[in-house]
C-alpha atoms as a PDB file:
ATOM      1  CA  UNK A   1     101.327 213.097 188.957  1.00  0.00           C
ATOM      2  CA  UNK A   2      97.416 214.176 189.223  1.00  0.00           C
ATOM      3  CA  UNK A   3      95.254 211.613 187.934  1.00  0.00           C
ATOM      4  CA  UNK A   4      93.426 214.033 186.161  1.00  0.00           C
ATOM      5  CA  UNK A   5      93.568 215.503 182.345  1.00  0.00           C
ATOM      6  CA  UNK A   6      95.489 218.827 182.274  1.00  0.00           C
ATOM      7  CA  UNK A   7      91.965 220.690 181.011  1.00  0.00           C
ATOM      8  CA  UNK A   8      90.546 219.020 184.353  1.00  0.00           C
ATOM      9  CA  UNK A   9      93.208 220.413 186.585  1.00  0.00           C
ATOM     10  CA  UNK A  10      92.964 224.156 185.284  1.00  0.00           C
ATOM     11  CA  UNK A  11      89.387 223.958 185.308  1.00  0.00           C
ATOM     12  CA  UNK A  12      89.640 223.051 189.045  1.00  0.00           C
ATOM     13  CA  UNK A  13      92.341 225.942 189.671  1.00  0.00           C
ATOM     14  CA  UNK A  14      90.021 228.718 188.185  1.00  0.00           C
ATOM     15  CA  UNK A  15      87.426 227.876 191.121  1.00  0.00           C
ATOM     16  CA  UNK A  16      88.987 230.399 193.580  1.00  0.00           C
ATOM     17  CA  UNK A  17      86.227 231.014 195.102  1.00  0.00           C
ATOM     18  CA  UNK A  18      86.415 227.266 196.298  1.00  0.00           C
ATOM     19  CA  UNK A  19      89.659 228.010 197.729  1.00  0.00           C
ATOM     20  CA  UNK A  20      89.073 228.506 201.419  1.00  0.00           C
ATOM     21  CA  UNK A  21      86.940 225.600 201.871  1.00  0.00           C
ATOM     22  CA  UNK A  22      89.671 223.649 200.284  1.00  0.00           C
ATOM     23  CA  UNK A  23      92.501 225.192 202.326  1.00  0.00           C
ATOM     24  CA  UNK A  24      90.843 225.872 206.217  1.00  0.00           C
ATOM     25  CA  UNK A  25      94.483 227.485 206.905  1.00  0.00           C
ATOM     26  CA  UNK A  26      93.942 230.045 203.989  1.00  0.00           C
ATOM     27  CA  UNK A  27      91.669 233.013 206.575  1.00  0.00           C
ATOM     28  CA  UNK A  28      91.112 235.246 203.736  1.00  0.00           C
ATOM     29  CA  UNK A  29      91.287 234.682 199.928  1.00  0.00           C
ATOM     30  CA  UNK A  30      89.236 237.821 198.301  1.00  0.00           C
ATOM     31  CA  UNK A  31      89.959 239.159 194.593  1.00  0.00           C
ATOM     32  CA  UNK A  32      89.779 238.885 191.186  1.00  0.00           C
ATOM     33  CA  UNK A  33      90.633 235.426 190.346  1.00  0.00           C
ATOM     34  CA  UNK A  34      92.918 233.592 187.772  1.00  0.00           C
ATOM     35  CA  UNK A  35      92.669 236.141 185.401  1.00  0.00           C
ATOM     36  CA  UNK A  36      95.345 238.271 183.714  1.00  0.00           C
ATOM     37  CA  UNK A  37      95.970 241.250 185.819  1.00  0.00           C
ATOM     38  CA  UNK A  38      93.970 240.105 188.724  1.00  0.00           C
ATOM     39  CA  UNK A  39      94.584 240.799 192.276  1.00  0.00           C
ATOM     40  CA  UNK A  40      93.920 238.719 195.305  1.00  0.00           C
ATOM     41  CA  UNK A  41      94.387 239.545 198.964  1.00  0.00           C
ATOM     42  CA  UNK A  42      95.379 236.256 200.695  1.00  0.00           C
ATOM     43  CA  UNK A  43      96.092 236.033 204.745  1.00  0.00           C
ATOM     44  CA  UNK A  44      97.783 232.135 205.655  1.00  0.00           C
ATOM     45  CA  UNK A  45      98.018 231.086 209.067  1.00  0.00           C
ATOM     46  CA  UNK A  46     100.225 227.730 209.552  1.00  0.00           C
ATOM     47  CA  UNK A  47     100.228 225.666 212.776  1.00  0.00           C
ATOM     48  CA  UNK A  48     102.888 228.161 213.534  1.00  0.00           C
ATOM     49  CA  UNK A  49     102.755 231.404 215.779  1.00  0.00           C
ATOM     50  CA  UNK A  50     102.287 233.808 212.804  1.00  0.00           C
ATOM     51  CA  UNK A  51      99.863 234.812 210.212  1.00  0.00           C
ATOM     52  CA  UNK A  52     101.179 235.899 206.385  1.00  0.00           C
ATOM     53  CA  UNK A  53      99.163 238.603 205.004  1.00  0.00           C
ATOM     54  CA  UNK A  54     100.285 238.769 201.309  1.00  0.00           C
ATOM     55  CA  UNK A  55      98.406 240.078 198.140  1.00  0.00           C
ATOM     56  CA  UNK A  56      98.748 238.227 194.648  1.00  0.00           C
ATOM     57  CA  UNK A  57      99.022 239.868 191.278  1.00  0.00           C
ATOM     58  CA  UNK A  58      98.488 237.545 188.162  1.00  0.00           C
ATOM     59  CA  UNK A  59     101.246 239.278 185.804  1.00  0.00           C
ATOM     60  CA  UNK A  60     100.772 236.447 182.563  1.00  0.00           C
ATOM     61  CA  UNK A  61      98.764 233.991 182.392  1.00  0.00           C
ATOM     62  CA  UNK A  62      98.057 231.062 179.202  1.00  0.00           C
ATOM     63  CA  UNK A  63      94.901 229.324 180.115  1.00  0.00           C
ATOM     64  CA  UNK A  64      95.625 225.768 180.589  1.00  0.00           C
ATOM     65  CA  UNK A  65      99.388 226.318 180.771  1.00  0.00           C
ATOM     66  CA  UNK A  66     101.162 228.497 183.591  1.00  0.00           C
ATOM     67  CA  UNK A  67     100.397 231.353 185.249  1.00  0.00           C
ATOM     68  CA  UNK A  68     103.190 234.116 186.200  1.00  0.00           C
ATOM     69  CA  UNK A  69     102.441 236.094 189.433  1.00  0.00           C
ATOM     70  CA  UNK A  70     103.774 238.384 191.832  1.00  0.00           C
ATOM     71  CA  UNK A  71     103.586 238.310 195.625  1.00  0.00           C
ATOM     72  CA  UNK A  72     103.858 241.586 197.847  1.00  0.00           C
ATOM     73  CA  UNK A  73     103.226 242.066 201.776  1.00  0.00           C
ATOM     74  CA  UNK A  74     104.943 239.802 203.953  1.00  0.00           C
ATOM     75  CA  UNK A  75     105.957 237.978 201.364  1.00  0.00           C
ATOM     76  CA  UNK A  76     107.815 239.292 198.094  1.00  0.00           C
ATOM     77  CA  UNK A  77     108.832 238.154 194.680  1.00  0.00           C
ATOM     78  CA  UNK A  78     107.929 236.204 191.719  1.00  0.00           C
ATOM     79  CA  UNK A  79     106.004 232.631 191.570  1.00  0.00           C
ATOM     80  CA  UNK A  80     105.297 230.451 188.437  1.00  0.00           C
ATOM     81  CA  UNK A  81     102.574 227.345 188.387  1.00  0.00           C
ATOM     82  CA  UNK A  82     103.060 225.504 185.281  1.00  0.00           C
ATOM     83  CA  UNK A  83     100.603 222.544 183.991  1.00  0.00           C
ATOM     84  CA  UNK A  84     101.831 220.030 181.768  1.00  0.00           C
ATOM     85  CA  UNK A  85     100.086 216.757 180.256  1.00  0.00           C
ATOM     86  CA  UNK A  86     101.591 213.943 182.347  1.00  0.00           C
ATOM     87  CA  UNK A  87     100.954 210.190 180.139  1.00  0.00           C
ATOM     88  CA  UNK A  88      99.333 208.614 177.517  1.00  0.00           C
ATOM     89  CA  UNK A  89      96.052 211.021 175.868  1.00  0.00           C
ATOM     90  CA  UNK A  90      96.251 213.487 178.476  1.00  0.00           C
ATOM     91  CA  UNK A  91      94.522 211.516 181.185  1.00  0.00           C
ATOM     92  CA  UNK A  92      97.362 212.697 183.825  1.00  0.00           C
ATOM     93  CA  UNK A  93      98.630 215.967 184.613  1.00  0.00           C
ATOM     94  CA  UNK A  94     101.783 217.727 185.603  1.00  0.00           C
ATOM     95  CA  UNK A  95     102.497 220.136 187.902  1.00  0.00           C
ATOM     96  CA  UNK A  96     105.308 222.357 188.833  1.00  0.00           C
ATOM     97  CA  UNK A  97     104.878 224.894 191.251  1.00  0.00           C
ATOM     98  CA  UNK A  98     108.084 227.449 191.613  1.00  0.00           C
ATOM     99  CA  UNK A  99     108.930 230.964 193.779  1.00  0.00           C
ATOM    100  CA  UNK A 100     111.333 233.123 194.878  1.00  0.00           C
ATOM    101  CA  UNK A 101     109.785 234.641 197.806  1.00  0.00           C
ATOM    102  CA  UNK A 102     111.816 236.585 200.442  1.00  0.00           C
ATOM    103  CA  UNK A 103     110.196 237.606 203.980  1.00  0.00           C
ATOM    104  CA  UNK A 104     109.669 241.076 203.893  1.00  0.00           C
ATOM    105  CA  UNK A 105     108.206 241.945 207.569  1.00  0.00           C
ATOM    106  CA  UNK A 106     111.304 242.846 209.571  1.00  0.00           C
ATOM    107  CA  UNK A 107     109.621 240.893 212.931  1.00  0.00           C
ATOM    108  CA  UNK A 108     109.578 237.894 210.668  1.00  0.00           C
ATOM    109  CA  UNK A 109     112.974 238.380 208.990  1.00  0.00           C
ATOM    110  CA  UNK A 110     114.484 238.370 212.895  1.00  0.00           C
ATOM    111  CA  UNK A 111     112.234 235.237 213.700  1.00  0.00           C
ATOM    112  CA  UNK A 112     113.973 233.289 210.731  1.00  0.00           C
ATOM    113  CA  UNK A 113     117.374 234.121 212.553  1.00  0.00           C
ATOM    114  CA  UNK A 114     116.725 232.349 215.463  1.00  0.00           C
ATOM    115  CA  UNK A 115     113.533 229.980 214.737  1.00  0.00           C
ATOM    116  CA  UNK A 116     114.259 229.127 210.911  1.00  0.00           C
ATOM    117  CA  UNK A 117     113.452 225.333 211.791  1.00  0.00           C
ATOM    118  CA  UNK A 118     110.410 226.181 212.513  1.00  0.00           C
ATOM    119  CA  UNK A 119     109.582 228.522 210.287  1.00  0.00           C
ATOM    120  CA  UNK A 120     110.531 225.373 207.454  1.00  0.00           C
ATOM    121  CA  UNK A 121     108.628 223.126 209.326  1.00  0.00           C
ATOM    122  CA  UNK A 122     104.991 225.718 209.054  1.00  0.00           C
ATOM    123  CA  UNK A 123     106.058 226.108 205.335  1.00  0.00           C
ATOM    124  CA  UNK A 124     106.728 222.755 204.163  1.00  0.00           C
ATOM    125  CA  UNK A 125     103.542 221.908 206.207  1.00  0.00           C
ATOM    126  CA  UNK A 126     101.301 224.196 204.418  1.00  0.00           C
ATOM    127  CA  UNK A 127     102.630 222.800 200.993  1.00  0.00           C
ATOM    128  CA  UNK A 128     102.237 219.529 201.666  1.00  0.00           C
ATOM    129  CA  UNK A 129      98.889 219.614 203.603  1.00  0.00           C
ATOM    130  CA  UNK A 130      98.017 221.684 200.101  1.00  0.00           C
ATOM    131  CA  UNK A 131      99.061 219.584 198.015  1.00  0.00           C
ATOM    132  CA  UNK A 132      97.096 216.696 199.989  1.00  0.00           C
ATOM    133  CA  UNK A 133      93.548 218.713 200.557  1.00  0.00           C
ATOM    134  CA  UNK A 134      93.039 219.771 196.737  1.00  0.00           C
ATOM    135  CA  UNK A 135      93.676 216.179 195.582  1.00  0.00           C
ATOM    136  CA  UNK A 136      91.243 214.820 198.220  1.00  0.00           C
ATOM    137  CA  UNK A 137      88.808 218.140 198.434  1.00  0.00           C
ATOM    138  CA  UNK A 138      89.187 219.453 194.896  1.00  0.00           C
ATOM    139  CA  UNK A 139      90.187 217.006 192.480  1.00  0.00           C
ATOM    140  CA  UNK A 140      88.943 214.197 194.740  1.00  0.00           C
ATOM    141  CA  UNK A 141      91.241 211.894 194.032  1.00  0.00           C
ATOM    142  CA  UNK A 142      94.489 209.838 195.395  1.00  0.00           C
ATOM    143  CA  UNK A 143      97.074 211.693 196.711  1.00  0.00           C
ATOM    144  CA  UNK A 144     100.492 210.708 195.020  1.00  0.00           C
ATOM    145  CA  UNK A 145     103.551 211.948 195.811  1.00  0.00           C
ATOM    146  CA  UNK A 146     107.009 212.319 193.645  1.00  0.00           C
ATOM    147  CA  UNK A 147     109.498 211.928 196.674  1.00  0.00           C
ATOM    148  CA  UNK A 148     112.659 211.380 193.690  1.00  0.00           C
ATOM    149  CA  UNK A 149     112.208 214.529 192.129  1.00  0.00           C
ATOM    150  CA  UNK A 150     116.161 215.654 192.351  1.00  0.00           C
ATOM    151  CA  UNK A 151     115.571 219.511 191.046  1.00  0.00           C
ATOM    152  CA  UNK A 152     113.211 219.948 194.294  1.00  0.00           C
ATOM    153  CA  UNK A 153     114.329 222.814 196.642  1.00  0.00           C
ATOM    154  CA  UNK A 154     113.770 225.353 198.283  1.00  0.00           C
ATOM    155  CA  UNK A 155     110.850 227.691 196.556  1.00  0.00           C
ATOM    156  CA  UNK A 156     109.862 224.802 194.455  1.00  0.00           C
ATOM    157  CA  UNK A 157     107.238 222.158 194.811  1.00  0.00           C
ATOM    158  CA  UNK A 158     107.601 219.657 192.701  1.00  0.00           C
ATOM    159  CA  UNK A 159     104.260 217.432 192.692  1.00  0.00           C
ATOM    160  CA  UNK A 160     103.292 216.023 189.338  1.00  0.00           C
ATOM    161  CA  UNK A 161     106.965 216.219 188.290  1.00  0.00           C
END
């Protein structure tokens, strides 16, 4: 759960160009925005020894509501970020966050063989530390986490749930 009104949240979101001072492991975040049809290159690098170079299309997008996107680059496939009003007169938000993103790089698809662990490990680090520097950077507020959330898996983040 955010502790912020839904029209606060996707206010927040829609400052991209805040984005890299929010998220010091995001190198490069240049493009077009949250807008419908925009593109944005994005380069991540994880306390891991790789960097993900990956561009972003925005294929739908309702304004205070979700936004549809595809990934391409060393990363591939479809992601969804939905926003939903979270309590009593929208003072709370929530926030589910889902893809279905495959490694495309073939020196990265061989690394998964053999260091998959660690490969989790970078990934589930750069969501969470995410999750943890917009609520303290962005929306500046208490980080709270939903650790019951039973539909959680892989390619989903459940926060807000």
């Amino acid at each position: 759960m955010f502790d912020v009104a839904p029209d606060t949240l996707w206010a927040t979101l829609t400052r991209t160009e805040d984005y890299r001072r929010w998220w010091p492991w995001l190198r490069e975040f240049s493009g077009d925005g949250l807008v419908p049809g925009g593109r944005t290159t994005c380069v991540v690098r994880a306390p891991v020894p790789y960097t993900l170079r990956f561009r972003v299309t925005i294929a739908d997008l309702v304004p205070g509501e979700s936004v549809d996107a595809v990934v391409e680059g060393d990363l591939a496939g479809p992601a969804r970020l939905e926003v939903r009003s979270g309590g009593a007169r929208r003072r709370r938000s929530r926030v589910r966050l889902t893809w279905e993103l495959d490694l495309q790089r073939p020196l990265l698809r061989t690394a998964a063989r053999f260091g998959r662990p660690v490969m989790e490990w970078g990934h589930d680090w750069v969501v969470r530390t995410g999750f943890d520097q917009f609520c303290r950077s962005a929306l500046r507020v208490h980080v709270r986490y939903d650790d019951h959330d039973d539909d959680r898996g892989a390619g989903t983040a459940g926060y807000g749930t």
